[in-house]
Protein backbone atom coordinates (compact mmCIF):
# COMPACT_ATOMS: atom_id res chain seq x y z
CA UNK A 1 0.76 25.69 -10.93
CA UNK A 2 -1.50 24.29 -13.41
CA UNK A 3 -4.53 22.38 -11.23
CA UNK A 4 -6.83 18.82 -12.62
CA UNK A 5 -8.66 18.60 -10.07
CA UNK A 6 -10.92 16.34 -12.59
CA UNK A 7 -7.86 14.29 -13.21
CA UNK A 8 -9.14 11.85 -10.53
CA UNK A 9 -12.08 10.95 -12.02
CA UNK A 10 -10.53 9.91 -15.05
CA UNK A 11 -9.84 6.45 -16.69
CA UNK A 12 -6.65 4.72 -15.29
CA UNK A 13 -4.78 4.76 -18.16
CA UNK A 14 -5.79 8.71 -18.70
CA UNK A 15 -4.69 9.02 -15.10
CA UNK A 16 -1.28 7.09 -15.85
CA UNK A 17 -0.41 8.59 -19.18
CA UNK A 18 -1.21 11.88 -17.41
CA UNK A 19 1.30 10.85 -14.21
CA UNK A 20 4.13 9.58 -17.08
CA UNK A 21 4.21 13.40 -18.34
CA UNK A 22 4.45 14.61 -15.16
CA UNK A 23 7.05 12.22 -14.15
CA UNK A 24 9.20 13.76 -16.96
CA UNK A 25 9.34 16.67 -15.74
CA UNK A 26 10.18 16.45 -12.46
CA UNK A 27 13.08 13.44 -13.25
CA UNK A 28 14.55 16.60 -15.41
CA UNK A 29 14.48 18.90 -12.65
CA UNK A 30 16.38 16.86 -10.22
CA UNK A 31 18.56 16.75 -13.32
CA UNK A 32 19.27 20.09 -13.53
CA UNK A 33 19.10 21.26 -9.58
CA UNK A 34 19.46 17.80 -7.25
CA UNK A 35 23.04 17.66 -6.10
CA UNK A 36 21.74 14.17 -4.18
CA UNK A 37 19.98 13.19 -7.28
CA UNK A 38 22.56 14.20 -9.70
CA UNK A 39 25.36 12.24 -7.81
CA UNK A 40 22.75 9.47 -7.58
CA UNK A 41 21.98 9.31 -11.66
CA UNK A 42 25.83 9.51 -12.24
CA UNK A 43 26.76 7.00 -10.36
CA UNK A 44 23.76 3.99 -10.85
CA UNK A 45 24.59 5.20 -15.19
CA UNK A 46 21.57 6.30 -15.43
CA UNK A 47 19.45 7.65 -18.42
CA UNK A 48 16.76 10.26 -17.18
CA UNK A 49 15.64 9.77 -20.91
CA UNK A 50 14.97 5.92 -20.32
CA UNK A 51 12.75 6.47 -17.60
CA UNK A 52 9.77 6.71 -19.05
CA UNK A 53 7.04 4.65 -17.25
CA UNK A 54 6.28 4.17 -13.82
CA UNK A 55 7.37 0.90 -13.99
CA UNK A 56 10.24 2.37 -15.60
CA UNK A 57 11.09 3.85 -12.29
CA UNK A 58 12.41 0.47 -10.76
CA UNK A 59 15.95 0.61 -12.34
CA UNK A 60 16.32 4.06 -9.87
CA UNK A 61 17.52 3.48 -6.49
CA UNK A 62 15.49 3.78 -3.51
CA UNK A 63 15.53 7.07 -1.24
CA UNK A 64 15.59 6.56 2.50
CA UNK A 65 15.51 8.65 5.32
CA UNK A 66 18.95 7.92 6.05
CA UNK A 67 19.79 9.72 2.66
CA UNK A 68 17.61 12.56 4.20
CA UNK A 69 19.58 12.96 7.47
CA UNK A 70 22.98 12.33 6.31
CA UNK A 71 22.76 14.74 3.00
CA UNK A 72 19.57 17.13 3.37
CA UNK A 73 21.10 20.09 1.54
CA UNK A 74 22.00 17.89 -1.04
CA UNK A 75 18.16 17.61 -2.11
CA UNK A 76 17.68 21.72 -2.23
CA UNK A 77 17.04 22.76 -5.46
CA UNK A 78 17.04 26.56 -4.91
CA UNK A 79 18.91 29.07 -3.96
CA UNK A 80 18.36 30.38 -0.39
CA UNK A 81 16.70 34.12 -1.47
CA UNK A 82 13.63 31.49 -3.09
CA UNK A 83 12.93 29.81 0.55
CA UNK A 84 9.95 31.04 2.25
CA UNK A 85 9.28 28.17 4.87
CA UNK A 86 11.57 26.12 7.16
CA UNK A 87 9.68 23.34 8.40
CA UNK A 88 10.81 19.66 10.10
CA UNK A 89 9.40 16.24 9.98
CA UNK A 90 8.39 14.56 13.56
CA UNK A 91 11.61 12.55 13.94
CA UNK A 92 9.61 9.38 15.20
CA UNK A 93 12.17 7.58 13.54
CA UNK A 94 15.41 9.27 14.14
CA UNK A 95 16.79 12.56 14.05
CA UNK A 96 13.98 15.42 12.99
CA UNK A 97 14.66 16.46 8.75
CA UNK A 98 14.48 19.95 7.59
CA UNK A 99 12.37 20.68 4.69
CA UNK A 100 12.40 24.03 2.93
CA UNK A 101 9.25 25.13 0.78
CA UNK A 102 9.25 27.71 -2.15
CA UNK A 103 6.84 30.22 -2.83
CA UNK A 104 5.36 27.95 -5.31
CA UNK A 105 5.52 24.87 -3.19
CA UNK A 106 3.07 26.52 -0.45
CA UNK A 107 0.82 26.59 -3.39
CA UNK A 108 1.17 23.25 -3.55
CA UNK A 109 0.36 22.45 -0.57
CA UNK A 110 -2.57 24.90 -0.14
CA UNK A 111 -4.07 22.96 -3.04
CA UNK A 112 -2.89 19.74 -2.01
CA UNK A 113 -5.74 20.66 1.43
CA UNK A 114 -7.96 21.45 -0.83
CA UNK A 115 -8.44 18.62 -2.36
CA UNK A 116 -8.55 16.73 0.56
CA UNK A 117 -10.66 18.78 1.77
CA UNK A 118 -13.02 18.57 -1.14
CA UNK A 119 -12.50 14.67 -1.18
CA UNK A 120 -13.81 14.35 2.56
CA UNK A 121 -16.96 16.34 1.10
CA UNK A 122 -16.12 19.76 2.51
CA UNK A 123 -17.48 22.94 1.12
CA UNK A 124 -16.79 26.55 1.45
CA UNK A 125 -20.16 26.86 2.95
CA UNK A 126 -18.08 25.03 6.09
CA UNK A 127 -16.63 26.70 9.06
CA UNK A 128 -13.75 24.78 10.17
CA UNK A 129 -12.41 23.86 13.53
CA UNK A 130 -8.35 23.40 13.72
CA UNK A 131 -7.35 21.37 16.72
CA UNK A 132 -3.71 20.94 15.56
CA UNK A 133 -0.72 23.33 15.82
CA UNK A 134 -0.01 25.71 13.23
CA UNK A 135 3.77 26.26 14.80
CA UNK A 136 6.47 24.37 16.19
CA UNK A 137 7.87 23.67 12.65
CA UNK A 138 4.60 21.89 11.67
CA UNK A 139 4.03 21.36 7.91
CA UNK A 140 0.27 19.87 8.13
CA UNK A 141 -1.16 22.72 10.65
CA UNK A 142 -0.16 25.64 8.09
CA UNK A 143 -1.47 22.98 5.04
CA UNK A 144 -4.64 23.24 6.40
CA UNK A 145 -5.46 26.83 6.90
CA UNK A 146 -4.22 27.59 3.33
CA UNK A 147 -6.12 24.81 2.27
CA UNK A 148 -9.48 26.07 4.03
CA UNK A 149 -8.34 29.52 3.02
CA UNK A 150 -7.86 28.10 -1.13
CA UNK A 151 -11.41 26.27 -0.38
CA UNK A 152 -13.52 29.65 0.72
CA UNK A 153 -14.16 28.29 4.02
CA UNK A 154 -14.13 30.40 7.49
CA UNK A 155 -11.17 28.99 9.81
CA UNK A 156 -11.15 28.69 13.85
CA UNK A 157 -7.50 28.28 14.58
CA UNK A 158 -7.78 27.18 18.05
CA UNK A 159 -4.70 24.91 18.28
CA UNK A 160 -4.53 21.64 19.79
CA UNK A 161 -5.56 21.13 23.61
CA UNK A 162 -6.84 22.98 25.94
CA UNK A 163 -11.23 21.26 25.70
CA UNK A 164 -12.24 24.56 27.40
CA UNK A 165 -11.43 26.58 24.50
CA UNK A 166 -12.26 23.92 22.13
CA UNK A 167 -15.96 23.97 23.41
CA UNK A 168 -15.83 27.65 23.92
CA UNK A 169 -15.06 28.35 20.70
CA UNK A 170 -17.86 25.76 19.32
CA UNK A 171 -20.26 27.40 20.83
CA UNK A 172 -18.94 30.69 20.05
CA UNK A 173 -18.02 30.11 15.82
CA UNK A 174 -20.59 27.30 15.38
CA UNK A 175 -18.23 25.46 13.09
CA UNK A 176 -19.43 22.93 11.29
CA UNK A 177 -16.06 20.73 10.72
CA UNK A 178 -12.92 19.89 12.46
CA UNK A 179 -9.34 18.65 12.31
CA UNK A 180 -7.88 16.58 15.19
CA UNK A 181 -5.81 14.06 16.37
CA UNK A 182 -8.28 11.07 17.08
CA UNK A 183 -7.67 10.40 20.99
CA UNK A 184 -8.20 14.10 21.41
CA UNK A 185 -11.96 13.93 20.76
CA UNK A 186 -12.05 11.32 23.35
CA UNK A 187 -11.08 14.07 25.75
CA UNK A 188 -13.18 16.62 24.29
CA UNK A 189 -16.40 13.83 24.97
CA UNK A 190 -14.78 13.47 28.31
CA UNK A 191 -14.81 17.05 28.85
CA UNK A 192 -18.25 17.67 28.03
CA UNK A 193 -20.00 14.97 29.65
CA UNK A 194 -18.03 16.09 32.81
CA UNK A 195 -19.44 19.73 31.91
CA UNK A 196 -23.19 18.74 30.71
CA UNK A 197 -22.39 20.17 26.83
CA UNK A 198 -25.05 17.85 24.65
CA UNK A 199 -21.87 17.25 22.20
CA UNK A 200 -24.27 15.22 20.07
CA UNK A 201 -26.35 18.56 19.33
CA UNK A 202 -23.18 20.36 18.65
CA UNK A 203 -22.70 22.21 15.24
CA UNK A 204 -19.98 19.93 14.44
CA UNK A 205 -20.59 17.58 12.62
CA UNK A 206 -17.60 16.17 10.45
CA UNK A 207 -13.82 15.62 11.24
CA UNK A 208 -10.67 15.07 9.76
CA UNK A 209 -8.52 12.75 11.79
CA UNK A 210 -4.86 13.32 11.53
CA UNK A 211 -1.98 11.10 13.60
CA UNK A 212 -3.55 8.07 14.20
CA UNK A 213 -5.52 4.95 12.18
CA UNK A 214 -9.16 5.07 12.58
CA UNK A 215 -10.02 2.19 10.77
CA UNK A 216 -8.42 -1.65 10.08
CA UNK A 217 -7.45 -2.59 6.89
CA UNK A 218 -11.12 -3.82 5.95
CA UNK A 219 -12.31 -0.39 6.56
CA UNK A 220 -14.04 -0.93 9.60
CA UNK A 221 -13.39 1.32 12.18
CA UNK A 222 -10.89 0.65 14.99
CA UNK A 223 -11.42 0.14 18.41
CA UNK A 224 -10.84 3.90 18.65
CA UNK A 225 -12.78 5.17 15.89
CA UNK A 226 -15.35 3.29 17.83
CA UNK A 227 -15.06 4.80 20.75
CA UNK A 228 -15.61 7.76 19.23
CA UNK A 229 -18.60 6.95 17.51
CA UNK A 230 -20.06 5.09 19.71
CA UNK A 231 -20.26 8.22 22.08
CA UNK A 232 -20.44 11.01 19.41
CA UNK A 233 -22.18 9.75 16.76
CA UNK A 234 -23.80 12.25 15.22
CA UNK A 235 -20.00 12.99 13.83
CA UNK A 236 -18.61 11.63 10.45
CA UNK A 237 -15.05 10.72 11.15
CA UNK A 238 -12.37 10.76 7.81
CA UNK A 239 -9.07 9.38 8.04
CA UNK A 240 -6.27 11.39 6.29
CA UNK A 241 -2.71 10.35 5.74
CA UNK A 242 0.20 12.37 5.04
CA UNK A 243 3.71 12.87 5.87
CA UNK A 244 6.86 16.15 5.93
CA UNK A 245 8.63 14.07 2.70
CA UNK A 246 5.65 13.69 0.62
CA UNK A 247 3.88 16.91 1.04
CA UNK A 248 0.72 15.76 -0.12
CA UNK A 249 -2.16 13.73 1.26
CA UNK A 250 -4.24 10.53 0.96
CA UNK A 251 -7.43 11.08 2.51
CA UNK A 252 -11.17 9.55 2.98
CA UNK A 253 -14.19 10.18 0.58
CA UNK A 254 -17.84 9.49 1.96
CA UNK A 255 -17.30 5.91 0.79
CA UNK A 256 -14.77 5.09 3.69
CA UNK A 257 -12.85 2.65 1.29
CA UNK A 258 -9.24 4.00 1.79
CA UNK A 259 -7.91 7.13 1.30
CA UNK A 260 -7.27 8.55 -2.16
CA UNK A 261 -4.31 9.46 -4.18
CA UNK A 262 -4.35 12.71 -5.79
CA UNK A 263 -2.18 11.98 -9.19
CA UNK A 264 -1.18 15.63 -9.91
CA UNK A 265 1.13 15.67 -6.61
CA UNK A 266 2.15 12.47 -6.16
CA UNK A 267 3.37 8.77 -7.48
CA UNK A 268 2.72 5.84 -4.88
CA UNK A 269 4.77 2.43 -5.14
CA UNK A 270 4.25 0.04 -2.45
CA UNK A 271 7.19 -2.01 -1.90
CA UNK A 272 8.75 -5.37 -0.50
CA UNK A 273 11.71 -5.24 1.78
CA UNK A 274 14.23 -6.40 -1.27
CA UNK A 275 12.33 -3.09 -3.41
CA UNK A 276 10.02 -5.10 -5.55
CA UNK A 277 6.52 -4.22 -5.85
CA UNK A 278 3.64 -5.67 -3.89
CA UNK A 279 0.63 -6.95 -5.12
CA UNK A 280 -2.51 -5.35 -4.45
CA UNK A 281 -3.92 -7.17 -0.94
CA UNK A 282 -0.30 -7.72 0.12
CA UNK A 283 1.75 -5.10 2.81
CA UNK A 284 4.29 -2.81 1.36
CA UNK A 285 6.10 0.23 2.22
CA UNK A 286 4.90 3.22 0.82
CA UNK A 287 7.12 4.66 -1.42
CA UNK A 288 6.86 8.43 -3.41
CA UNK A 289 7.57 10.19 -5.25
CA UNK A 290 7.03 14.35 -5.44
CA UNK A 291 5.23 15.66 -8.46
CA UNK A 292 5.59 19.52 -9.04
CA UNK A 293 7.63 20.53 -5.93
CA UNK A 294 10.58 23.04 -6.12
CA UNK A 295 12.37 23.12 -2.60
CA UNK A 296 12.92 19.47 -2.13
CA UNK A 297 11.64 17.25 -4.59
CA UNK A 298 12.08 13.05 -3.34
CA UNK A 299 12.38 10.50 -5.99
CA UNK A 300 11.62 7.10 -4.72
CA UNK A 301 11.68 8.21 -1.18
CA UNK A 302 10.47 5.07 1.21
CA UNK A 303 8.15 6.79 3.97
CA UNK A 304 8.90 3.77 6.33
CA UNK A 305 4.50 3.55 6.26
CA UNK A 306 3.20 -0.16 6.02
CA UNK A 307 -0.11 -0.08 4.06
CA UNK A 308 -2.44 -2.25 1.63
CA UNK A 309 -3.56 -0.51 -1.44
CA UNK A 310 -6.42 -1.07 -4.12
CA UNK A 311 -6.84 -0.10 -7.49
CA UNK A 312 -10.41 -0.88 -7.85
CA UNK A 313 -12.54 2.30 -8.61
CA UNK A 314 -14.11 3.55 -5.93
CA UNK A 315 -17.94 4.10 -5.78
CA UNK A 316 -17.15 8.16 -5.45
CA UNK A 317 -16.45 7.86 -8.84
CA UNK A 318 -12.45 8.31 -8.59
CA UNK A 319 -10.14 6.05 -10.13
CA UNK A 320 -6.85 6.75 -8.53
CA UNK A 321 -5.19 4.21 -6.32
CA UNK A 322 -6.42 4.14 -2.38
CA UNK A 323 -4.71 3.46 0.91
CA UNK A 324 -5.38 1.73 3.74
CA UNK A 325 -5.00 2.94 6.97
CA UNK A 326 -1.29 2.44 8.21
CA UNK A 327 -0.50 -1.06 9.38
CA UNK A 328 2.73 0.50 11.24
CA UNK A 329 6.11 1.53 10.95
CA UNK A 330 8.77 -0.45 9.14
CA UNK A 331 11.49 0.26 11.43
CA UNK A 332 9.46 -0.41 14.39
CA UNK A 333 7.93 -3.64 13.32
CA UNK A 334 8.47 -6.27 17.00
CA UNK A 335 9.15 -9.63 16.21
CA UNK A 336 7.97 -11.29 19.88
CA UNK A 337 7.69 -14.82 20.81
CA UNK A 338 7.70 -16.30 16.84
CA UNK A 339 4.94 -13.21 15.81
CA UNK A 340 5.31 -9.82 14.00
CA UNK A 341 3.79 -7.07 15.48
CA UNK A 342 3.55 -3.28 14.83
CA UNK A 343 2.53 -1.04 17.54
CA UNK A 344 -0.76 0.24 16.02
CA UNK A 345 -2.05 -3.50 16.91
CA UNK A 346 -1.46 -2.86 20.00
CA UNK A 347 -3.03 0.23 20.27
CA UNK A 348 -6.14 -1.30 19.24
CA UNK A 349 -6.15 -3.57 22.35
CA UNK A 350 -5.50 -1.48 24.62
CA UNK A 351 -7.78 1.47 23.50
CA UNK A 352 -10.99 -1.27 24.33
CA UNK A 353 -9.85 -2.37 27.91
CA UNK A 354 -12.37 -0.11 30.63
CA UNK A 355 -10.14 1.88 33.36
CA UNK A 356 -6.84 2.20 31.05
CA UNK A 357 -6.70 5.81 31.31
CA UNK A 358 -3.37 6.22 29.30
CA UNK A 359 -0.47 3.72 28.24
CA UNK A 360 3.15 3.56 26.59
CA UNK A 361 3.96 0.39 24.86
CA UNK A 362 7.87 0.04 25.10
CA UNK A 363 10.26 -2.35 23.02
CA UNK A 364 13.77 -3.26 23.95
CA UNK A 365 16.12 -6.06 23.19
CA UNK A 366 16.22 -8.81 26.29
CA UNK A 367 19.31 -10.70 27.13
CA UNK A 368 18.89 -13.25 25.02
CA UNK A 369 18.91 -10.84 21.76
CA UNK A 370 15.26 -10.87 20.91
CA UNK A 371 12.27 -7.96 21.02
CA UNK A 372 10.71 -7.76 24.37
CA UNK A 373 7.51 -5.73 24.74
CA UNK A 374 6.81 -3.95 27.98
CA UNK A 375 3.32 -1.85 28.10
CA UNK A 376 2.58 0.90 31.18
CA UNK A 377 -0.45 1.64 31.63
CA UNK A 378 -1.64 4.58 33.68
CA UNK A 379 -4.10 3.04 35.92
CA UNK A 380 -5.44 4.88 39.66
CA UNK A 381 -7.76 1.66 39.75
CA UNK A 382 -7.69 -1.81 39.77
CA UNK A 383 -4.17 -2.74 39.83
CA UNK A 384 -4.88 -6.67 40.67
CA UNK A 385 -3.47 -9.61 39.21
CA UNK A 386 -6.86 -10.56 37.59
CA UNK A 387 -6.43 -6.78 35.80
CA UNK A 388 -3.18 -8.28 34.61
CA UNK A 389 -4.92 -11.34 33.26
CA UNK A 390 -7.68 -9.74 31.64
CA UNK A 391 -5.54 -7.98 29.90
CA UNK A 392 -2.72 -10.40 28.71
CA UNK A 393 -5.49 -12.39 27.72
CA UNK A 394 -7.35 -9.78 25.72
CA UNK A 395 -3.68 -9.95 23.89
CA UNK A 396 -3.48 -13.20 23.36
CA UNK A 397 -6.97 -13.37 22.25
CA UNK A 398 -5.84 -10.99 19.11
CA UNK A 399 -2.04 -11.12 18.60
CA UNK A 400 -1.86 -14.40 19.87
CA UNK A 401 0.95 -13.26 22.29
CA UNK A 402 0.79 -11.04 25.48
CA UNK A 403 3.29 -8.44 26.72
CA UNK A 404 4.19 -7.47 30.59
CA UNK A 405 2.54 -5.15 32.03
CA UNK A 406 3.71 -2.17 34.42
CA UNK A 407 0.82 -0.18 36.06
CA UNK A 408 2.04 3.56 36.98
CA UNK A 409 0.23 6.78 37.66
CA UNK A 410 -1.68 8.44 34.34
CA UNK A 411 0.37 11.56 35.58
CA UNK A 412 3.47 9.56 34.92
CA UNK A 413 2.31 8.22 31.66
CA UNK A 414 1.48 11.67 30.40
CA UNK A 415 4.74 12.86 31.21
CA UNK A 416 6.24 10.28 29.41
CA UNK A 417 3.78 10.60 26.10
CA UNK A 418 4.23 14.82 25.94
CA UNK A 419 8.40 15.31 26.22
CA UNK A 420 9.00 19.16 25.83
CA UNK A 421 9.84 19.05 21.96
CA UNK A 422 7.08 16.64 20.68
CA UNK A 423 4.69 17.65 18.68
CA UNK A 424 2.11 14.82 19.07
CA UNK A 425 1.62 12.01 22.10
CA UNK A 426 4.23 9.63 22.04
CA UNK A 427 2.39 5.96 22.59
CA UNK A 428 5.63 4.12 21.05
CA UNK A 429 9.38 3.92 22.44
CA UNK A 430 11.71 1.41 21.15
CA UNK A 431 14.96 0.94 22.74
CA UNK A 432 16.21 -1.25 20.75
C-alpha cells in the first residue's frame, strides 16, 4: 500500500479531499466483491457514483454488529487461497465475529502500529515491552509486534501476566516502553513494592494503555490513570483505542488531548441513536468506516463505542479529528433510578475506594421491569455497614445514585472476571 504518513499534518480540507478519493475506492470495491454490501446497494437503490462526500455517506445504511453475526461471510471479499489470518473480536457484546486478513491487510495493520506508535512519540531507538497476548485469536497483540517490527524497534514479547516475568524481563531487556492493559500496572507496582524493585528507577519509562479509559472526557486522567501515576510517576501513560471491525487505531500524542485519527485507514462519524450526526461536544456512537482493507472491508459499521470528538487542531501539529476516551458501551448503557449510566462511571468510583481489592458491577432487569445494578466487591476486610455507606455514598456523591453492594472473597471475584475463554478481565455482566 501506498503510505501519507504526512497526511495528518495537513489542512482539513487537504485531509478531506484526500479521504473523498479514498472513499471512492473502497465504495467500488465492496461493489465489485461485498456480497453483504452488494445486496445492501441493490436493495436501498443506491448509486455508488452519487456518493461522493462524506456527508454523502448518510443516504447508506448503517452496519451493525448484528449484520456481522448473522451474515459474516457475506462481507469476505476474497477467495479463501488469499486468507492468511483468522482472527475474532472479544464478543463483549454478543457472540465473538470472525475476521479474516489478507496478505495486504497485515500490512495494514503493521502500519496502522506504526503510526500509533510514532504518534505516542516512539522511536526505533525504543525497546518495547508487550504485556498483551499475541494468541488466542487476538488482532491487537500481533498489530503490535509488526508495528514495532515496521518501526525498527527491538520487541520483548512477554505476554500478559505473570509480574515475575514482567520484572524479570525489565531488568533483563532494559526496555524502554510498554503495552498493557491499565489495571495490570497496578499489579506490577503491587508486585514490586512487595519485592523492593525501585519501579520508579526502572528503564521504562512510557506505556501504551490498551482495554480500558485512562482519562475523562476533559482529558484529565481517571481515577485509575491516577493511581498509576500517582505511584509510578516517572511513567508517561498514552491511551489508545481500537477495535477487531475497524482495524485501525486512535491513539494519544504528547499533548494528551484525545486520541488521533489516522485518515489513510479510516473515516469516523459519530452518531445519534436515530443515525444523524452529533455535534462536536455532544456523545455519539462511533461509526467507520475501513479505508484500504481487502478481507473484510465495513462501510458504516457502528462500533457500539460512546465518545466526544473535536476537530480543533491539536498543538502536535495534526489536524485530523480526535477522540475522547470511551464514555461506554451503547448496548450496555443502565438507565437506574431516573439516571443513565455506563459502566466505565462506575469503574471510576470504585477504582478510588481504599481496601476494594477487585469488583464486578452486574446489571439485570428487577421485577418491576427496570435496570437494577448490583456491584461485588472482593473485600477480606472491612465488611461493615459503615463500608457499605461509604461507599453508596461515594456513588451518590458522583452519579447521583448508589447501587447494592455484595462483598465476596477477591478469589471469587477473580474467578468471575477471568472465565476460561476471555481474553481480558471481565468488570461488566449484564443480564438483562
Amino acid at each position: 500500500m501506498k503510505k501519507y504518513p504526512d497526511i495528518q499534518f495537513q489542512p482539513t480540507d487537504v485531509i478531506k479531499n484526500f479521504q473523498e478519493v479514498r472513499l471512492q475506492d473502497s465504495l467500488k470495491y465492496l461493489q465489485e466483491h461485498s456480497a453483504f454490501y452488494q445486496r445492501m446497494f441493490k436493495n436501498n437503490n443506491i448509486d455508488i457514483n452519487e456518493i461522493k462526500t462524506i456527508e454523502d455517506l448518510q443516504q447508506l445504511p448503517v452496519t451493525t454488529k448484528n449484520d456481522l453475526q448473522q451474515y459474516s461471510k457475506d462481507f469476505i471479499c476474497v477467495d479463501k487461497t488469499e486468507i492468511i489470518d483468522y482472527v475474532t473480536t472479544s464478543g463483549t457484546l454478543g457472540e465473538p465475529i470472525t475476521f479474516v486478513l489478507t496478505s495486504k491487510d497485515l500490512d495494514r495493520l503493521a502500519y496502522n502500529e506504526y503510526l500509533s506508535f510514532t504518534t505516542a512519540g516512539f522511536t526505533n531507538r525504543d525497546i518495547i515491552q508487550l504485556m498483551t497476548t499475541i494468541d488466542r485469536r487476538f488482532m491487537a497483540g500481533l498489530a503490535y509486534f509488526m508495528g514495532a517490527r515496521e518501526l525498527g524497534m527491538g520487541v520483548a514479547r512477554v505476554g500478559n501476566g505473570i509480574p515475575e516475568l514482567q520484572w524479570d524481563t525489565i531488568d533483563r531487556v532494559e526496555p524502554t516502553c510498554g503495552i498493557a492493559v491499565p489495571s495490570f500496572l497496578i499489579k506490577l507496582i503491587e508486585f514490586a513494592e512487595k519485592n523492593n524493585i525501585d519501579y520508579n528507577n526502572s528503564s521504562i519509562k512510557k506505556c501504551l494503555c490498551i482495554g480500558e479509559s485512562l482519562r475523562k472526557e476533559n482529558f484529565e486522567l481517571n481515577t485509575l490513570g491516577k493511581r498509576i501515576q500517582e505511584k509510578w510517576n516517572s511513567l508517561q501513560l498514552y491511551s489508545t483505542y481500537a477495535s477487531t471491525e475497524m482495524q485501525s487505531s486512535f491513539t494519544e500524542c504528547d499533548s494528551f488531548c484525545g486520541g488521533h485519527l489516522q485518515p489513510e485507514l479510516i473515516i469516523v462519524e459519530f452518531l445519534d441513536d436515530n443515525d444523524m450526526p452529533v455535534s462536536e461536544g455532544e456523545a455519539g456512537e462511533v461509526t467507520i468506516t475501513t479505508l484500504g482493507v481487502e478481507g473484510m472491508p465495513l462501510l458504516r459499521f457502528k462500533t457500539g463505542d460512546v465518545c466526544y470528538h473535536y476537530n480543533k487542531p491539536c498543538t502536535c501539529g495534526r489536524n485530523t479529528i480526535r477522540l475522547s476516551s470511551v464514555l461506554g458501551r451503547r448496548g450496555q448503557m443502565i438507565k437506574y433510578k431516573g439516571t443513565t449510566l455506563y459502566p466505565p462511571a462506575l469503574f471510576d468510583i470504585l477504582d478510588n475506594v481504599p481496601h476494594i481489592k477487585n469488583y464486578v458491577v452486574e446489571v439485570f432487569t428487577n421485577d418491576l421491569g427496570t435496570d437494577e445494578i448490583l456491584v461485588r466487591i472482593g473485600c477480606d476486610e472491612n465488611r461493615s455497614e459503615a463500608f457499605v455507606k461509604e461507599i453508596k455514598d461515594m456513588f451518590r456523591s458522583k452519579v447521583r445514585v448508589a447501587p447494592n453492594i455484595s462483598f465476596e472473597s477477591p478469589e471469587y471475584i477473580a474467578q468471575i472476571q477471568t472465565p476460561p475463554m476471555s481474553r481480558k478481565a471481565i468488570k461488566f455482566i449484564d443480564l438483562r
